[in-house]
Every structure is written in C-alpha cells, then in structure tokens.
C-alpha atoms as a PDB file:
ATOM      1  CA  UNK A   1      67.997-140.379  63.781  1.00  0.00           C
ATOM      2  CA  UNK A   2      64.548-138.829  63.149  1.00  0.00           C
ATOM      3  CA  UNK A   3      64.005-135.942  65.140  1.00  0.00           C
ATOM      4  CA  UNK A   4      60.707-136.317  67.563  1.00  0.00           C
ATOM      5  CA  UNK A   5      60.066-133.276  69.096  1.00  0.00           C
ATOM      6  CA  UNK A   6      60.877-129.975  68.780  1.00  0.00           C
ATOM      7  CA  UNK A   7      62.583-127.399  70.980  1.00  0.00           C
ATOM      8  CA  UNK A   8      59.550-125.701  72.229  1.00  0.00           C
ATOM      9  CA  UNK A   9      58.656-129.237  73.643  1.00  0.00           C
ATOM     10  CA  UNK A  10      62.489-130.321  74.437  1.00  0.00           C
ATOM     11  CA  UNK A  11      62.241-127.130  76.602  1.00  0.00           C
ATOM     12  CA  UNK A  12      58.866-127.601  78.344  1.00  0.00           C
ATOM     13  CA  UNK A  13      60.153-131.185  79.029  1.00  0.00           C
ATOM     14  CA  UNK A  14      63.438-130.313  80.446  1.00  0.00           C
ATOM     15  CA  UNK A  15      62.163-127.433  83.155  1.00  0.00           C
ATOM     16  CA  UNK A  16      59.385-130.184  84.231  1.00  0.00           C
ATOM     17  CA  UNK A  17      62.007-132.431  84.765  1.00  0.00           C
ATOM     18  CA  UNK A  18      64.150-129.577  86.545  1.00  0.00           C
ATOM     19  CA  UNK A  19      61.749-128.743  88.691  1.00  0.00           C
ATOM     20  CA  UNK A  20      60.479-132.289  90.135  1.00  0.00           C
ATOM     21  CA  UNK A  21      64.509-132.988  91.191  1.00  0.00           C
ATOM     22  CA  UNK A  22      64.550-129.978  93.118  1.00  0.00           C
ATOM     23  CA  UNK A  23      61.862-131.416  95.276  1.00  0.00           C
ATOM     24  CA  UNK A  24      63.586-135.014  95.370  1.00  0.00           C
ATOM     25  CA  UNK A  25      66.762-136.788  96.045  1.00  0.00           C
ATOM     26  CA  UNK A  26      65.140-139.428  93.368  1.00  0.00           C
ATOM     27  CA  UNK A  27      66.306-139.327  89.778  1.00  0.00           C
ATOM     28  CA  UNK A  28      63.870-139.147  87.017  1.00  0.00           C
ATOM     29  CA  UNK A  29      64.833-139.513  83.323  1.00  0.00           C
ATOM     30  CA  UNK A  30      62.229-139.324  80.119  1.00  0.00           C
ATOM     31  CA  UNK A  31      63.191-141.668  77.173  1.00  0.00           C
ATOM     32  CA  UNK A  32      61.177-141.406  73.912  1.00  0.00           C
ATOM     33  CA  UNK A  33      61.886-143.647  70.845  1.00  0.00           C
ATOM     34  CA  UNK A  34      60.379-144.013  67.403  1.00  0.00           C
ATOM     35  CA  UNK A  35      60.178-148.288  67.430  1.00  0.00           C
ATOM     36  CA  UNK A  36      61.457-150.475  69.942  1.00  0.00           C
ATOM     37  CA  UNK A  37      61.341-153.857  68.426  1.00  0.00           C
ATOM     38  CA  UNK A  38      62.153-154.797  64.842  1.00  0.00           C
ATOM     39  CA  UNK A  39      59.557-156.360  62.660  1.00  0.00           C
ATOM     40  CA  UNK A  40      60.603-156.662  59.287  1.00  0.00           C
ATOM     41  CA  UNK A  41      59.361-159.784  58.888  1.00  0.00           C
ATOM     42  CA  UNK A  42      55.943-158.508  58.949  1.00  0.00           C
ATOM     43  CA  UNK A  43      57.196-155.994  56.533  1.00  0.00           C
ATOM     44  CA  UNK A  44      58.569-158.784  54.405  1.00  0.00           C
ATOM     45  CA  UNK A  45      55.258-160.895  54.643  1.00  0.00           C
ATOM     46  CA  UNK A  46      52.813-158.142  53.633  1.00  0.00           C
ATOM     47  CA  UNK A  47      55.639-157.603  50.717  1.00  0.00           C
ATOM     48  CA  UNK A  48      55.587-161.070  49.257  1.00  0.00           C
ATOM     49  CA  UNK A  49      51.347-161.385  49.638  1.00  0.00           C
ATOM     50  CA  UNK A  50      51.189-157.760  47.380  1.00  0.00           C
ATOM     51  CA  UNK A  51      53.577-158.742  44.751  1.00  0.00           C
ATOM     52  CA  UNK A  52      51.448-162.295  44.206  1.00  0.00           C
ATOM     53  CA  UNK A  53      48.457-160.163  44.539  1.00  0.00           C
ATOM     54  CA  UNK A  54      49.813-157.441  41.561  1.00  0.00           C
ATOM     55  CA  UNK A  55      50.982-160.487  39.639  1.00  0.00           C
ATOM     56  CA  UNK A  56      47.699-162.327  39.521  1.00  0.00           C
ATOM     57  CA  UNK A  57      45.927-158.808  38.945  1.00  0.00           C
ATOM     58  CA  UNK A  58      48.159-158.425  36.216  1.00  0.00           C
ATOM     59  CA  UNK A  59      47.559-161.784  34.593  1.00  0.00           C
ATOM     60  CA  UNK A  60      43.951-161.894  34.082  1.00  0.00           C
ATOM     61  CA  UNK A  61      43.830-158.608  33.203  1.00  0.00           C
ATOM     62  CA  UNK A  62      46.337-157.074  31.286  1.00  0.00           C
ATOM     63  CA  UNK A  63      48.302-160.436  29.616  1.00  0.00           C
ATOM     64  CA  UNK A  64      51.898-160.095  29.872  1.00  0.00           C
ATOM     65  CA  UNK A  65      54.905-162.492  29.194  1.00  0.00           C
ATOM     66  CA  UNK A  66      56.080-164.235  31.856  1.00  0.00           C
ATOM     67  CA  UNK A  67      59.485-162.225  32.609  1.00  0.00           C
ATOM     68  CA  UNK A  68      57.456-159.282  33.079  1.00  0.00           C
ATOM     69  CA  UNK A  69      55.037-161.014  35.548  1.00  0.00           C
ATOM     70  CA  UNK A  70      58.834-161.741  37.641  1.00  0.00           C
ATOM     71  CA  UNK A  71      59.801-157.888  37.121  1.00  0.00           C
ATOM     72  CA  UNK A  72      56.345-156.710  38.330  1.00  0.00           C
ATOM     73  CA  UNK A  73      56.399-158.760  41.526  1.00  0.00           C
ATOM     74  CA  UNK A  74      59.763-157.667  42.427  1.00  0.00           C
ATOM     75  CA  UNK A  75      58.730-154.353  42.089  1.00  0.00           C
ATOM     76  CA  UNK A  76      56.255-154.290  43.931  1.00  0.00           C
ATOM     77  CA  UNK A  77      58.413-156.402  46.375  1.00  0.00           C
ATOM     78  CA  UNK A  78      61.137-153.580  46.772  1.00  0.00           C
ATOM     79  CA  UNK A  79      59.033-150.761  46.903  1.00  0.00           C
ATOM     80  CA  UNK A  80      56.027-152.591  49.575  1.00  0.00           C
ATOM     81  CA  UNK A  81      58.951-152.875  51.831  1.00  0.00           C
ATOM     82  CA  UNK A  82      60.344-149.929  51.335  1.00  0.00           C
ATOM     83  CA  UNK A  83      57.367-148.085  52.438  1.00  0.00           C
ATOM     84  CA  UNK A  84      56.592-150.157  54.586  1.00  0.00           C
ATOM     85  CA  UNK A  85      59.794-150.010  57.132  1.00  0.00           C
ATOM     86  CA  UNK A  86      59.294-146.017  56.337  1.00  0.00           C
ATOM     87  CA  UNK A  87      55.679-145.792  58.071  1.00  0.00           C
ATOM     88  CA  UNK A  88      56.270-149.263  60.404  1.00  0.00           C
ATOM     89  CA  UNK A  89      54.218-152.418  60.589  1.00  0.00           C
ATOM     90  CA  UNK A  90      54.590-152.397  64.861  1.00  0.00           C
ATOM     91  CA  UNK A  91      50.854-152.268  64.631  1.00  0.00           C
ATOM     92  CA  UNK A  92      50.222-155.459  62.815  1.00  0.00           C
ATOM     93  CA  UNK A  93      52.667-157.340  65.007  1.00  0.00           C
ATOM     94  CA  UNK A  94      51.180-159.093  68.342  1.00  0.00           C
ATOM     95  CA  UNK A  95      50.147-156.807  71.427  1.00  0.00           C
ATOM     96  CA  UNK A  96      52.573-159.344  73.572  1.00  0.00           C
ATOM     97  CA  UNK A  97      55.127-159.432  70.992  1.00  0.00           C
ATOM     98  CA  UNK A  98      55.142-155.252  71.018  1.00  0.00           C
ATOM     99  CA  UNK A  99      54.497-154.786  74.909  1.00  0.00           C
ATOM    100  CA  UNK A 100      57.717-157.626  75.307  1.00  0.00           C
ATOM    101  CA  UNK A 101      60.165-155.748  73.029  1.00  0.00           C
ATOM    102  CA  UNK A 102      59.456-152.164  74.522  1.00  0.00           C
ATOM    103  CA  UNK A 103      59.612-153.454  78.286  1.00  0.00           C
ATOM    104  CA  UNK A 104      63.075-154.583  76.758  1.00  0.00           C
ATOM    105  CA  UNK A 105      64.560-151.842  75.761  1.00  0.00           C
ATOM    106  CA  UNK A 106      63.144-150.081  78.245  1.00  0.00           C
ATOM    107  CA  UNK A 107      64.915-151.920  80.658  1.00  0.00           C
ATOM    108  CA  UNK A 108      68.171-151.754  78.660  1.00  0.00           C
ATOM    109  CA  UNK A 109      67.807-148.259  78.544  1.00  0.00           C
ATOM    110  CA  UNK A 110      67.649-148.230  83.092  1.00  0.00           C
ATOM    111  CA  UNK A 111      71.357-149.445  82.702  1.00  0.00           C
ATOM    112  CA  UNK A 112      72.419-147.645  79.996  1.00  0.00           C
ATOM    113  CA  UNK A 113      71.481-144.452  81.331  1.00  0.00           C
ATOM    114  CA  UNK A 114      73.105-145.279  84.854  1.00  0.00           C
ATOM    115  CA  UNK A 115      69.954-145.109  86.681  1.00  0.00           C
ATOM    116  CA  UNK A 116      71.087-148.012  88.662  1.00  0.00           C
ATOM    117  CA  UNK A 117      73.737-146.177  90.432  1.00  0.00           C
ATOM    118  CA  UNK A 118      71.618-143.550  92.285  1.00  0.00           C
ATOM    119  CA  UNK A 119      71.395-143.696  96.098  1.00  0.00           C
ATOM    120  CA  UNK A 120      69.012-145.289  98.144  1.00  0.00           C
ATOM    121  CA  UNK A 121      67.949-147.226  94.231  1.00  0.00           C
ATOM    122  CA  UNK A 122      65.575-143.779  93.784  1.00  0.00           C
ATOM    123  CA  UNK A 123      65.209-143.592  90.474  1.00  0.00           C
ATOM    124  CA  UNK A 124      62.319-143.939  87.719  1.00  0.00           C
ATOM    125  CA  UNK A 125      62.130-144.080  84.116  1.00  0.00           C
ATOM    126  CA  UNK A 126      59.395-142.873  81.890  1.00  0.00           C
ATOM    127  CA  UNK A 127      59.886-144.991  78.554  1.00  0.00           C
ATOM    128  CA  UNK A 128      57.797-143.948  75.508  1.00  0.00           C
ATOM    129  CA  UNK A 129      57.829-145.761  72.366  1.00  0.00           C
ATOM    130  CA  UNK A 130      55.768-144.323  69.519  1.00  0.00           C
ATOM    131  CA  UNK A 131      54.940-147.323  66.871  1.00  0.00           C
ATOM    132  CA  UNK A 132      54.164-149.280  69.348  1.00  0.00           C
ATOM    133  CA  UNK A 133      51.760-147.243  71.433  1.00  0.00           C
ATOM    134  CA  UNK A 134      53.376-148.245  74.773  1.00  0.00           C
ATOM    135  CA  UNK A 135      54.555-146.855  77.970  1.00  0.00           C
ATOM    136  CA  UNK A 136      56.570-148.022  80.410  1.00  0.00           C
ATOM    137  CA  UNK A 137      57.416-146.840  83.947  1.00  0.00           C
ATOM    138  CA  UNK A 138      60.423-149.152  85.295  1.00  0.00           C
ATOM    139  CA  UNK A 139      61.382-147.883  89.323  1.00  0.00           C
ATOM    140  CA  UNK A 140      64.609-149.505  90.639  1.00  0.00           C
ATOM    141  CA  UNK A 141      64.379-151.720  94.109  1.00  0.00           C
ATOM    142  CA  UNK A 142      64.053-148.466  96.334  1.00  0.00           C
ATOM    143  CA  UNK A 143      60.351-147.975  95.535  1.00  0.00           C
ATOM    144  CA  UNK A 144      59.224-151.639  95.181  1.00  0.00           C
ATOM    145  CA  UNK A 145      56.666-152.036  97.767  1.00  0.00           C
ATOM    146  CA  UNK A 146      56.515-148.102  98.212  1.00  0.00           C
ATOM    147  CA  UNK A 147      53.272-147.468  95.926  1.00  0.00           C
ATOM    148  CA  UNK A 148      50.621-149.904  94.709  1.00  0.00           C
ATOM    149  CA  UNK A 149      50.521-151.106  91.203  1.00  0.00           C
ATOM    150  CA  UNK A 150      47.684-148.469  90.256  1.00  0.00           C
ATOM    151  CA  UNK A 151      49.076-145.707  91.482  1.00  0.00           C
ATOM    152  CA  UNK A 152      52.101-146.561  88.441  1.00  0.00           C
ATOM    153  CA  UNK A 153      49.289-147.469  86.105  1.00  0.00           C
ATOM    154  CA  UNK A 154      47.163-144.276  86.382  1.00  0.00           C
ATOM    155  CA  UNK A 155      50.508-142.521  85.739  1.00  0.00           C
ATOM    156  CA  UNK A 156      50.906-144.257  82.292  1.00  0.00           C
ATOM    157  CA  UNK A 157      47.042-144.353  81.349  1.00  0.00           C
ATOM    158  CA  UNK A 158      47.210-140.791  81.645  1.00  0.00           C
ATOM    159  CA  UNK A 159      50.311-140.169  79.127  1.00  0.00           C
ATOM    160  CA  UNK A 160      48.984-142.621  76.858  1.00  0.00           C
ATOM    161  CA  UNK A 161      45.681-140.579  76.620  1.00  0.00           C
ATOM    162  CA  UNK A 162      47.910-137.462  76.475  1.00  0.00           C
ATOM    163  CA  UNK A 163      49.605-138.595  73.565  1.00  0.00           C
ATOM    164  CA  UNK A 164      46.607-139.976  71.645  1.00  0.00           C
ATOM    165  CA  UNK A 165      45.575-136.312  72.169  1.00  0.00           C
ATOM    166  CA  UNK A 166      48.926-135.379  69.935  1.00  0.00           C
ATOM    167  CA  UNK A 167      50.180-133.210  73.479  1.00  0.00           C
ATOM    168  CA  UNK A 168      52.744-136.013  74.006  1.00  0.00           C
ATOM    169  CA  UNK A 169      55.171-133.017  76.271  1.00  0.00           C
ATOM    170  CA  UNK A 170      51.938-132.434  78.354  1.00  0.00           C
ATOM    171  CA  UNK A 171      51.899-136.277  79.306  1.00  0.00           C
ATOM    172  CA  UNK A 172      55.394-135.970  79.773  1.00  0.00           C
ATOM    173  CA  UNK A 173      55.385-133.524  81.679  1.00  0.00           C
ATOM    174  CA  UNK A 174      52.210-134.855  84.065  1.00  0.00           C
ATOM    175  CA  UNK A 175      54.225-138.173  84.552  1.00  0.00           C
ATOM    176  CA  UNK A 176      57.048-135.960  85.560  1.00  0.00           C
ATOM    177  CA  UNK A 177      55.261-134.216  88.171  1.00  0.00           C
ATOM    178  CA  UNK A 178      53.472-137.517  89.191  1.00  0.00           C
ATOM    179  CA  UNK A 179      56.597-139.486  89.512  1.00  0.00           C
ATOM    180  CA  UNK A 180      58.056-136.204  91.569  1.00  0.00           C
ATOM    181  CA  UNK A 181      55.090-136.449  94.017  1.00  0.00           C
ATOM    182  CA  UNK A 182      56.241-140.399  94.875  1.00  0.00           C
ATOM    183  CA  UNK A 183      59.726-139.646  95.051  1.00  0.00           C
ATOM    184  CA  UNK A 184      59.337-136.738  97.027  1.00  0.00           C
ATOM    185  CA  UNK A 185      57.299-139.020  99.775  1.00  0.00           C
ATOM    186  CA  UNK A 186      59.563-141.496  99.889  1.00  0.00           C
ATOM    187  CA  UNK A 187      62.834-139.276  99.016  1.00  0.00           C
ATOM    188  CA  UNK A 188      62.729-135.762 100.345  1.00  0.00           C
ATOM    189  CA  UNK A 189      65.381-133.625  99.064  1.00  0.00           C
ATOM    190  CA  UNK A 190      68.858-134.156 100.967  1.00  0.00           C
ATOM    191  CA  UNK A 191      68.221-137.951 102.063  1.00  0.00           C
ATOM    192  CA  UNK A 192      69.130-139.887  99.068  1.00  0.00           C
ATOM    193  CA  UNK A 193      72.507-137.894  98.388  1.00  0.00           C
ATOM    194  CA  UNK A 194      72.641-136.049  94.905  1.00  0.00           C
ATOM    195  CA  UNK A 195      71.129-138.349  92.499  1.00  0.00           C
ATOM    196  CA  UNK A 196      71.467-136.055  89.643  1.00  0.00           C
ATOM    197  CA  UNK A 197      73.067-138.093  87.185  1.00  0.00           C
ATOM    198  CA  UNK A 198      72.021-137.283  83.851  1.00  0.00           C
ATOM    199  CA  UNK A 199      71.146-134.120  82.130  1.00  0.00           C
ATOM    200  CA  UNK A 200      67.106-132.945  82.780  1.00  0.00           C
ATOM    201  CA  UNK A 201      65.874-133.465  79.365  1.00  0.00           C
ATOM    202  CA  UNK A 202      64.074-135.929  77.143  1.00  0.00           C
ATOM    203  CA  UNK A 203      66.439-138.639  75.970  1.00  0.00           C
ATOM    204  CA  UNK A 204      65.552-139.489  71.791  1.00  0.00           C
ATOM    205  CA  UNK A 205      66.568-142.866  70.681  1.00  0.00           C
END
C-alpha cells in the first residue's frame, strides 16, 4: 500500500483526534484511501481508442506491414493501461458512479472498524478518498435527528477546500474538532461509557 501521509501529518492527525475524545464519550475515527471504486474499464476503454488511434497514425504516415500495425497497437495497449491504473481514471468515470462507490466503502469501513458497537450509537466517521475527490461523514443512529444536514455539509465543504489547498491534515484536523463540538453537545464526557475503541490516528487504506 502507497503511503499517504507522512509522520509529521500522522502525528498532527492523531493528537487532534486525542484531544476531541477527551471532551466526548463519542468516538471519532479518520479514514483516508487512495481510490475507492475500481474503474478499469475506463482504463481499458481509453486503452483500446489510443492503440486504434497510434495504428491509424502509423498507417498513413509511416507505411508498415500489417503484423507490425498488430504489435504497435498492443503496445500501446499494455503500456496506456499501465499508466493509466498508475495515475487513475476516477476522474473520467461518472460523478454518481464515484460519489456511489466511496459512500460504499465508506460505509463498509463504519463496520469494519467497529464503530457500530460504541454506546449510546456515538460515533462518526470522516471518510476521505483521494481519486475521487470525495468526502464522506457517516454518524451512526445516536446523532440522526441531533444536527441538521448543513451543519454535516459545512463540515465536509470545508475539508474538501482544505485539501484542494494540498493541507489535507489541516482539514482533518478541522473536521476533527468540528465533529468533537457535536459530540460533545450531545455526548459529554462520562455519559456514553468509554467509547474508545480504536487507536486515535488516521486509518490508510
């Protein structure tokens, strides 16, 4: 797995996330992951239309036999997707198609992570996932109803701007603080039970 941040940040992250626990009995975890959906086929499409493209280049302007017209398309084949799964189409792929596939592992990751078993359901995840350009903030069923939809939304608007700046742990660590503020309204310290289930530090996948 690609390494996507460094320690300074890893550090800066973990403390924010520290620190907002101590002032609730909520849970907050930070997930960050390079792609969330997999789009190869886009990969593969853009492959095929460039090796047609160097073929036809090739044939009315350099003549060549016909086996070497085969060997230059898959060439061009293998290495166009090559690349191309190296830097990630997620951008050419539909926004509803990219927004669906990171809400779903974004969800997967609430279970996985065990965020369903704190007390009182007090627990949020910030889910970041880079090629896609999407955030997502899932809450389990003890803060439905607690906080109005734009209070949630200003909370990712404002770590996707942060990242778009390249300070991606700054955004982190204002949606930490943010999320604190809620959870500490709704779950002071000592009322939920300890709800410190995972480790207090950004979660790479």
């Amino acid at each position: 797995m690609v390494k996507i941040l460094n320690e300074a940040e890893k550090t800066r992250i973990a403390r924010a996330i520290s620190e907002a626990e101590s002032l609730t009995g909520g849970e907050i975890a930070a997930v960050i992951t390079g792609q969330s959906g997999d789009y190869r086929y886009i990969s593969l499409g853009i492959s095929i239309a460039l090796s047609f493209i160097a073929a036809i280049l090739l044939y009315f302007f350099w003549p060549v036999s016909l086996m070497s017209l085969w060997l230059v398309q898959g060439v061009v084949l293998f290495l166009a997707f090559f690349l191309l799964q190296a830097t990630g189409t997620a951008c050419f792929a539909p926004v509803a198609e990219r927004q669906r596939n990171v809400r779903r592992l974004a969800c997967e990751q609430f279970l996985t992570q065990g965020l369903h078993n704190t007390h009182n359901r007090a627990a949020i995840l910030i889910f970041i996932s880079l090629q896609e350009h999407c955030v997502e903030l899932i809450t389990d069923s003890g803060l439905q109803g607690k906080e109005d939809q734009p209070v949630w939304q200003g909370i990712i608007d404002k770590l996707v701007l942060a990242i778009g700046a390249g300070d991606l742990a700054a955004g982190v660590e204002q949606a930490v603080a943010a999320s604190a503020g809620i959870l500490a309204r709704h779950f002071p310290q000592g009322e939920a039970g300890d709800n410190n289930l995972l480790r207090d530090e950004m979660i790479e996948i």
